[in-house]
C-alpha atoms as a PDB file:
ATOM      1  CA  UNK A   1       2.448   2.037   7.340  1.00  0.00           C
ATOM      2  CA  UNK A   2       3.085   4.129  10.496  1.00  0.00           C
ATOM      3  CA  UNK A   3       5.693   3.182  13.112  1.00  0.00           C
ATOM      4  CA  UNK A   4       5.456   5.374  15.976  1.00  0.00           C
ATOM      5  CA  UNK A   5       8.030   5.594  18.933  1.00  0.00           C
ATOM      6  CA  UNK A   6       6.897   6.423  22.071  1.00  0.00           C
ATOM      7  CA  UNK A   7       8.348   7.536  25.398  1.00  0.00           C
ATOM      8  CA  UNK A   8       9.353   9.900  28.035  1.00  0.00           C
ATOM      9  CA  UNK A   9      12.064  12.636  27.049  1.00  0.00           C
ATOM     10  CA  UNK A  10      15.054  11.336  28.139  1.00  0.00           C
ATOM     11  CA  UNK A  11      14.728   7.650  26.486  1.00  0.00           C
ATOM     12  CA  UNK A  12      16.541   7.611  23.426  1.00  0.00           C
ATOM     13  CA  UNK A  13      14.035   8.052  20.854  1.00  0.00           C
ATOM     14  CA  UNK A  14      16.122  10.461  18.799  1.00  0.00           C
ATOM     15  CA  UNK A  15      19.152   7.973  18.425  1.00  0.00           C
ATOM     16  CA  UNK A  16      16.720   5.287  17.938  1.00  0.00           C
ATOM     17  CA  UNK A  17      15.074   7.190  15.290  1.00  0.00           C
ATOM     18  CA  UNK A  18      18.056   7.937  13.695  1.00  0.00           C
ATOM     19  CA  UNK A  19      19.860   4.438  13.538  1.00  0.00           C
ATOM     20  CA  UNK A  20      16.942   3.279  11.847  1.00  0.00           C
ATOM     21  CA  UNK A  21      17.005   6.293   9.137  1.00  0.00           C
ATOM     22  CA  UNK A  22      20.834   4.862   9.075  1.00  0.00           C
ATOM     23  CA  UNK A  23      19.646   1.015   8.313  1.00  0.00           C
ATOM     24  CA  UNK A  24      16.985   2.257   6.580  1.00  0.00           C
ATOM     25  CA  UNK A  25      18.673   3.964   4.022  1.00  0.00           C
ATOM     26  CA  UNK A  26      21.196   1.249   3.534  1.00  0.00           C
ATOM     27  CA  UNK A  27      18.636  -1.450   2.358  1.00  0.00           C
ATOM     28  CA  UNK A  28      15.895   0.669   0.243  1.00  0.00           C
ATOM     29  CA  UNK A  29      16.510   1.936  -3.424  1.00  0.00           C
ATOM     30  CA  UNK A  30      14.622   5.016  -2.698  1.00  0.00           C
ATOM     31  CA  UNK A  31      15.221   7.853  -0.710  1.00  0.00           C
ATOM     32  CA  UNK A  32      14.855   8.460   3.122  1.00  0.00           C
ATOM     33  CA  UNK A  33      13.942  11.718   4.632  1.00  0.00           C
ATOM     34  CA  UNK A  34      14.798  12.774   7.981  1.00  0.00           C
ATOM     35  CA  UNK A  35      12.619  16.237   9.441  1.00  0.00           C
ATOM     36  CA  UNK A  36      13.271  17.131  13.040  1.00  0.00           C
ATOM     37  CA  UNK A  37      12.742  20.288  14.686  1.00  0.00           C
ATOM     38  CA  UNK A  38      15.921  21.837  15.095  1.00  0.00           C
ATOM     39  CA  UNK A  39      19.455  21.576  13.129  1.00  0.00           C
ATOM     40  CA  UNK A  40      20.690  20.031  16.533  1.00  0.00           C
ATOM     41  CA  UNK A  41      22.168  16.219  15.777  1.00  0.00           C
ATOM     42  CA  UNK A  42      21.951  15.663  12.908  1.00  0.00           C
ATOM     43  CA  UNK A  43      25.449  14.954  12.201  1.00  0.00           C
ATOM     44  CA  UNK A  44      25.174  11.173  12.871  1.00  0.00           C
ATOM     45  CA  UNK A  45      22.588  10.978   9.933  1.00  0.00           C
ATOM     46  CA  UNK A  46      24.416   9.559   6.995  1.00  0.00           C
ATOM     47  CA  UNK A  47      24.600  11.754   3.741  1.00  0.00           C
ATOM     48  CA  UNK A  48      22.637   9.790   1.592  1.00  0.00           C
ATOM     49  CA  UNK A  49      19.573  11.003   3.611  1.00  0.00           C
ATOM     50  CA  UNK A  50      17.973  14.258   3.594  1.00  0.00           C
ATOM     51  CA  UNK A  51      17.950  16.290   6.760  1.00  0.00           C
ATOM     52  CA  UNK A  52      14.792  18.656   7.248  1.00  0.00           C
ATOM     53  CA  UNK A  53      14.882  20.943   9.679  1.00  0.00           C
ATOM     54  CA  UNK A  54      11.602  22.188  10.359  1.00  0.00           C
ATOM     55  CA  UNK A  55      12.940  26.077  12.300  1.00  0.00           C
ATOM     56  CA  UNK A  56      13.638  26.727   8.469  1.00  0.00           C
ATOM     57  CA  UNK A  57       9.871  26.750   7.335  1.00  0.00           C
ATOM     58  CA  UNK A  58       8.442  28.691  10.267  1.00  0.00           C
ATOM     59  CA  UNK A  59       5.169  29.408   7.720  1.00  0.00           C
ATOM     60  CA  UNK A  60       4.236  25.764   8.222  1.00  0.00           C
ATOM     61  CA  UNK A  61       1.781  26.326  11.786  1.00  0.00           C
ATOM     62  CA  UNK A  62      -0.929  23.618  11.668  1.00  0.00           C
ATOM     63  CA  UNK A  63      -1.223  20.690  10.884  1.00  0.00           C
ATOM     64  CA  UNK A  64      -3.215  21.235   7.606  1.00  0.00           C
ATOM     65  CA  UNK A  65      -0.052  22.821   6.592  1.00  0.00           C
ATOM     66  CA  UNK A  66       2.138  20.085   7.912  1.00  0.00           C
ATOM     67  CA  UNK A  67       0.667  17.455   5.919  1.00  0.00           C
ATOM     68  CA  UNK A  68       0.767  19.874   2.745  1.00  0.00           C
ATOM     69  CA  UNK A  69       3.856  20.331   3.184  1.00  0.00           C
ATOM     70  CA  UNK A  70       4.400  16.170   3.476  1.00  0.00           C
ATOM     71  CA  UNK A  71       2.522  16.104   0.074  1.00  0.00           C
ATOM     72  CA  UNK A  72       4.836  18.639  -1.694  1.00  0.00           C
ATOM     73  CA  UNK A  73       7.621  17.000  -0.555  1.00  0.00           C
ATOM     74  CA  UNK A  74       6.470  13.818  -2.409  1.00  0.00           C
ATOM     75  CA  UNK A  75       4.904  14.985  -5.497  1.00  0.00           C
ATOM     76  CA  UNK A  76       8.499  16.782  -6.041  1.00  0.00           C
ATOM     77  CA  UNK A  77      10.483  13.044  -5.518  1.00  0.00           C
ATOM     78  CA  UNK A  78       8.425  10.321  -5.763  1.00  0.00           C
ATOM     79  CA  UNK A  79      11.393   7.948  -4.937  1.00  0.00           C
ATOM     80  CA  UNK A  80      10.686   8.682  -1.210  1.00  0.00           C
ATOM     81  CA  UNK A  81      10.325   5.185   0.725  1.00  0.00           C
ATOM     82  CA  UNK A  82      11.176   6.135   4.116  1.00  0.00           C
ATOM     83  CA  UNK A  83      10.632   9.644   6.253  1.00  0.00           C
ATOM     84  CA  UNK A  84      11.572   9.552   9.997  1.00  0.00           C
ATOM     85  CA  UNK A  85       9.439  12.494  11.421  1.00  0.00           C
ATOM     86  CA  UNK A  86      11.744  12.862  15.009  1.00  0.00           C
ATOM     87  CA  UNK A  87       9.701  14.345  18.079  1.00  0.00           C
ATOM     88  CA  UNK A  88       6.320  15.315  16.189  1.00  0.00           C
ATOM     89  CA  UNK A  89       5.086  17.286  19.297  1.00  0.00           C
ATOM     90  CA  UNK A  90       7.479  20.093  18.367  1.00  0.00           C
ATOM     91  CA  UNK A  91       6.172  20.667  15.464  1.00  0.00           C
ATOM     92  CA  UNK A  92       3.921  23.190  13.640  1.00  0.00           C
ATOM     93  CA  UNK A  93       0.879  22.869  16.555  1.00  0.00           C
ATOM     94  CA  UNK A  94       0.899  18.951  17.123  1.00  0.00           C
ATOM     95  CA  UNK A  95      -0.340  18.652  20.741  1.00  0.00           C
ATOM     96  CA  UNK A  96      -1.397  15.539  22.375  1.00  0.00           C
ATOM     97  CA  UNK A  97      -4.585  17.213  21.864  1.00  0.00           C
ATOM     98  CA  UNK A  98      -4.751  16.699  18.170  1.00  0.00           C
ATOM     99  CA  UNK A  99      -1.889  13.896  17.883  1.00  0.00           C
ATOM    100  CA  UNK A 100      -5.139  11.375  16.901  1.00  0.00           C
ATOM    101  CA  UNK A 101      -6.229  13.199  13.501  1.00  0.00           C
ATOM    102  CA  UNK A 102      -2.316  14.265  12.844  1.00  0.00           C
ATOM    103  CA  UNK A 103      -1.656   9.971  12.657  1.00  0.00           C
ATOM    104  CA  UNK A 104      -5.144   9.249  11.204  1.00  0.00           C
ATOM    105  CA  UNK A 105      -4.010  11.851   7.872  1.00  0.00           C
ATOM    106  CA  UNK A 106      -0.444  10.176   8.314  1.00  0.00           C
ATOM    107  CA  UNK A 107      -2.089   7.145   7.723  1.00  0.00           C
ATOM    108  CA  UNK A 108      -3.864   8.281   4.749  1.00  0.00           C
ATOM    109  CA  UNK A 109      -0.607  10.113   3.315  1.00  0.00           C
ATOM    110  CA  UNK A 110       1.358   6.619   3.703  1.00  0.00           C
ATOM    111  CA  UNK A 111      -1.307   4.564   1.762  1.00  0.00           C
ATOM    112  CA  UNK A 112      -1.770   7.137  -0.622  1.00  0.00           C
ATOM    113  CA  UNK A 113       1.859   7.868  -1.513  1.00  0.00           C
ATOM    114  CA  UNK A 114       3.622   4.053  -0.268  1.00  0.00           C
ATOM    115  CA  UNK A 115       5.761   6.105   2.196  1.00  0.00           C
ATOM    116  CA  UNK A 116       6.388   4.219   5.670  1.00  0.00           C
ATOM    117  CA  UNK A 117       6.565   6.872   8.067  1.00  0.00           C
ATOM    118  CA  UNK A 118       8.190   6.232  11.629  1.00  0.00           C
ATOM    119  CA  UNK A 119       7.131   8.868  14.174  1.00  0.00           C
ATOM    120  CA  UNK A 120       9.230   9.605  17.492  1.00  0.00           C
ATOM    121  CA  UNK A 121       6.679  11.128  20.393  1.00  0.00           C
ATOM    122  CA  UNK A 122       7.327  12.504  23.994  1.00  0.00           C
ATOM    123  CA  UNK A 123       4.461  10.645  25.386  1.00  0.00           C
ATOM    124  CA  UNK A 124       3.853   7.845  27.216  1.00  0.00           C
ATOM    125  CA  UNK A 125       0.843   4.336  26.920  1.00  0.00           C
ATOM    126  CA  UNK A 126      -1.957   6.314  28.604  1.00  0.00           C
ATOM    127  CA  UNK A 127      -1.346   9.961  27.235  1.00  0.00           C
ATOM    128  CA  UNK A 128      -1.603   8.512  23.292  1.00  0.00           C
ATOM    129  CA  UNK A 129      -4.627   6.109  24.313  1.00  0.00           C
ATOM    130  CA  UNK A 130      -7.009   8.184  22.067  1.00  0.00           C
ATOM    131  CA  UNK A 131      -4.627   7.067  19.387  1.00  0.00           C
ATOM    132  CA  UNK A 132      -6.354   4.753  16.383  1.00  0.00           C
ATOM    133  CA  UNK A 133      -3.538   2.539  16.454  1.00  0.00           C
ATOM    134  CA  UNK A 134      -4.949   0.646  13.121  1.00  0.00           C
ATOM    135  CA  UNK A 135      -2.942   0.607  10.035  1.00  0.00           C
ATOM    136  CA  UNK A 136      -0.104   1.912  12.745  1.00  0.00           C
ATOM    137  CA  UNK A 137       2.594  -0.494  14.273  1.00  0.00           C
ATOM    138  CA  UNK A 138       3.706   1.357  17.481  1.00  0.00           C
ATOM    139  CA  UNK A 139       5.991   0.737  20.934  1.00  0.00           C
ATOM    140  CA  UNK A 140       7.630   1.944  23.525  1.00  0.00           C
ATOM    141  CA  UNK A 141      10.064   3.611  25.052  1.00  0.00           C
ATOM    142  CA  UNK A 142      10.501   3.618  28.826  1.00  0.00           C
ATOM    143  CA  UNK A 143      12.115   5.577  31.563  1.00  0.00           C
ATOM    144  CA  UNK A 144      15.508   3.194  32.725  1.00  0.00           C
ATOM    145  CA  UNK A 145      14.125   0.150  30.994  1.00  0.00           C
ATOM    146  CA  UNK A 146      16.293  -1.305  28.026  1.00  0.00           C
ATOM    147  CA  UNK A 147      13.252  -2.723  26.831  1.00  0.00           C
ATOM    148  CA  UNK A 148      11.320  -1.544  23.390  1.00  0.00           C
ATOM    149  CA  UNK A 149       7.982  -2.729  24.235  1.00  0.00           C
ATOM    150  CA  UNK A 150       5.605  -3.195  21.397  1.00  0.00           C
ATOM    151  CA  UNK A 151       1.561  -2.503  21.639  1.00  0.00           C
ATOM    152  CA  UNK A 152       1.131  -6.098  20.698  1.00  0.00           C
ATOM    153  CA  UNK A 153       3.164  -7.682  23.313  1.00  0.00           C
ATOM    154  CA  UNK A 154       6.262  -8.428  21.979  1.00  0.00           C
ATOM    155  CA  UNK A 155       9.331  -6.663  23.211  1.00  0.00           C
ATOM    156  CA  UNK A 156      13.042  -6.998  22.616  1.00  0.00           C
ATOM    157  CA  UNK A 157      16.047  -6.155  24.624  1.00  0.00           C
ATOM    158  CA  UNK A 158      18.311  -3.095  23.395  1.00  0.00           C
ATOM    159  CA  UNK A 159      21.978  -3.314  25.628  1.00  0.00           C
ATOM    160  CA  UNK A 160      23.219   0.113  25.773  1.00  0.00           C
ATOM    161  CA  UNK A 161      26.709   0.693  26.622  1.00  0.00           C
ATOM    162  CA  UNK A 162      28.847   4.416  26.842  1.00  0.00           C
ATOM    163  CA  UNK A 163      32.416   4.173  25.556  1.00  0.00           C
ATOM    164  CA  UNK A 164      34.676   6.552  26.599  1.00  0.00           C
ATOM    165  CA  UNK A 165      35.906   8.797  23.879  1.00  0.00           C
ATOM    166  CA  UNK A 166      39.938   9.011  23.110  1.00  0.00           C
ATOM    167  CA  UNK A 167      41.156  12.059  24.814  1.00  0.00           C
ATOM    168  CA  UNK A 168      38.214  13.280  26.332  1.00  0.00           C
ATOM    169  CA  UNK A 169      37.530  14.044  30.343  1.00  0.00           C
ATOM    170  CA  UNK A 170      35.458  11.885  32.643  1.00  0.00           C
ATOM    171  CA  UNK A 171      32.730  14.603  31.752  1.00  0.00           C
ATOM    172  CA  UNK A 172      29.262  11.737  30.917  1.00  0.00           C
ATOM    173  CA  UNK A 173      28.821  14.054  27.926  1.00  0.00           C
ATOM    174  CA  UNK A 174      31.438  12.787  26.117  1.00  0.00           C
ATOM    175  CA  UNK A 175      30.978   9.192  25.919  1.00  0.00           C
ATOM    176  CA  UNK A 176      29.534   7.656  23.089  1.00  0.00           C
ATOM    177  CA  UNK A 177      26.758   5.510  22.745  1.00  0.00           C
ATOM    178  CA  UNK A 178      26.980   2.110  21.340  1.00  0.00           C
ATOM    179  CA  UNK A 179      24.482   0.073  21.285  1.00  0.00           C
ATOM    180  CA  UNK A 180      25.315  -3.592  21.474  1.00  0.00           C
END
């Protein structure tokens, strides 16, 4: 199966993305894999989860490559249950253009292999409406809203709240998030 997250920049997909690496890896007897873009937060990802950072394979350009380079990484562990691929657009050349046959092969890599793959993207309804959504469960994200809204209709509420950190200035950056 393929989750995918979508939204504007700015909405939280990345710390959604990675709670649910968090839970996710807390309630499977596999292993969960975590690929983003950049080395950048991924501090709050627990340990027993493997971090992929994708600046360290700059060889890996299309998305031919990309989805080799999903293959490898499963025919060398095939414990892998979960991987959390975190803003997709920055990789290799994954456009909005080409987004549609990037999830169709997703697709086929997560029946093929039995890896669920959730996929965060900077997008929003209309720009990913070329999108086979089939075989895919998908929502989103949206711009001051505390809503997830899901494709199908559904939606649930997600209550964010910033607590001040001990010590630290009235500088916004340093509050943390908590979700409640």
């Amino acid at each position: 199966m393929v989750y995918l997250l979508a939204g504007p920049k700015g909405t939280g997909k990345t710390q959604q993305m990675i709670e649910q690496a968090n839970e996710a890896a807390k309630k499977c007897n596999g292993n969960v894999v975590f690929i983003k873009k950049t080395h950048r937060d991924t501090a709050s990802v627990t340990f027993d989860i493997r971090t992929i950072c994708m600046d360290d394979f700059p060889a890996i350009t299309n998305i031919d490559e990309y989805i080799g380079f999903l293959y490898g990484m499963y025919s060398s562990n095939h414990d892998i249950e979960y991987v959390f691929i975190d803003g997709i657009l920055k990789h290799a050349d994954i456009s909005l253009d080409n987004i549609p046959a990037f999830i169709d092969r997703l697709k086929q890599v997560s029946k093929e292999c039995e890896v669920e793959f959730y996929v965060s993207i900077s997008a929003n309804k209309e720009e990913l409406a070329d999108v086979n959504t089939e075989g895919c469960k998908s929502f989103l994200l949206r711009q001051n809203d505390p809503t997830v809204h899901f494709t199908n209709g559904l939606s649930f509420y997600v209550t964010i709240r910033y607590k001040k950190q001990k010590g630290r200035s009235d500088n916004p950056a340093m509050y943390r998030r908590e979700n409640v």
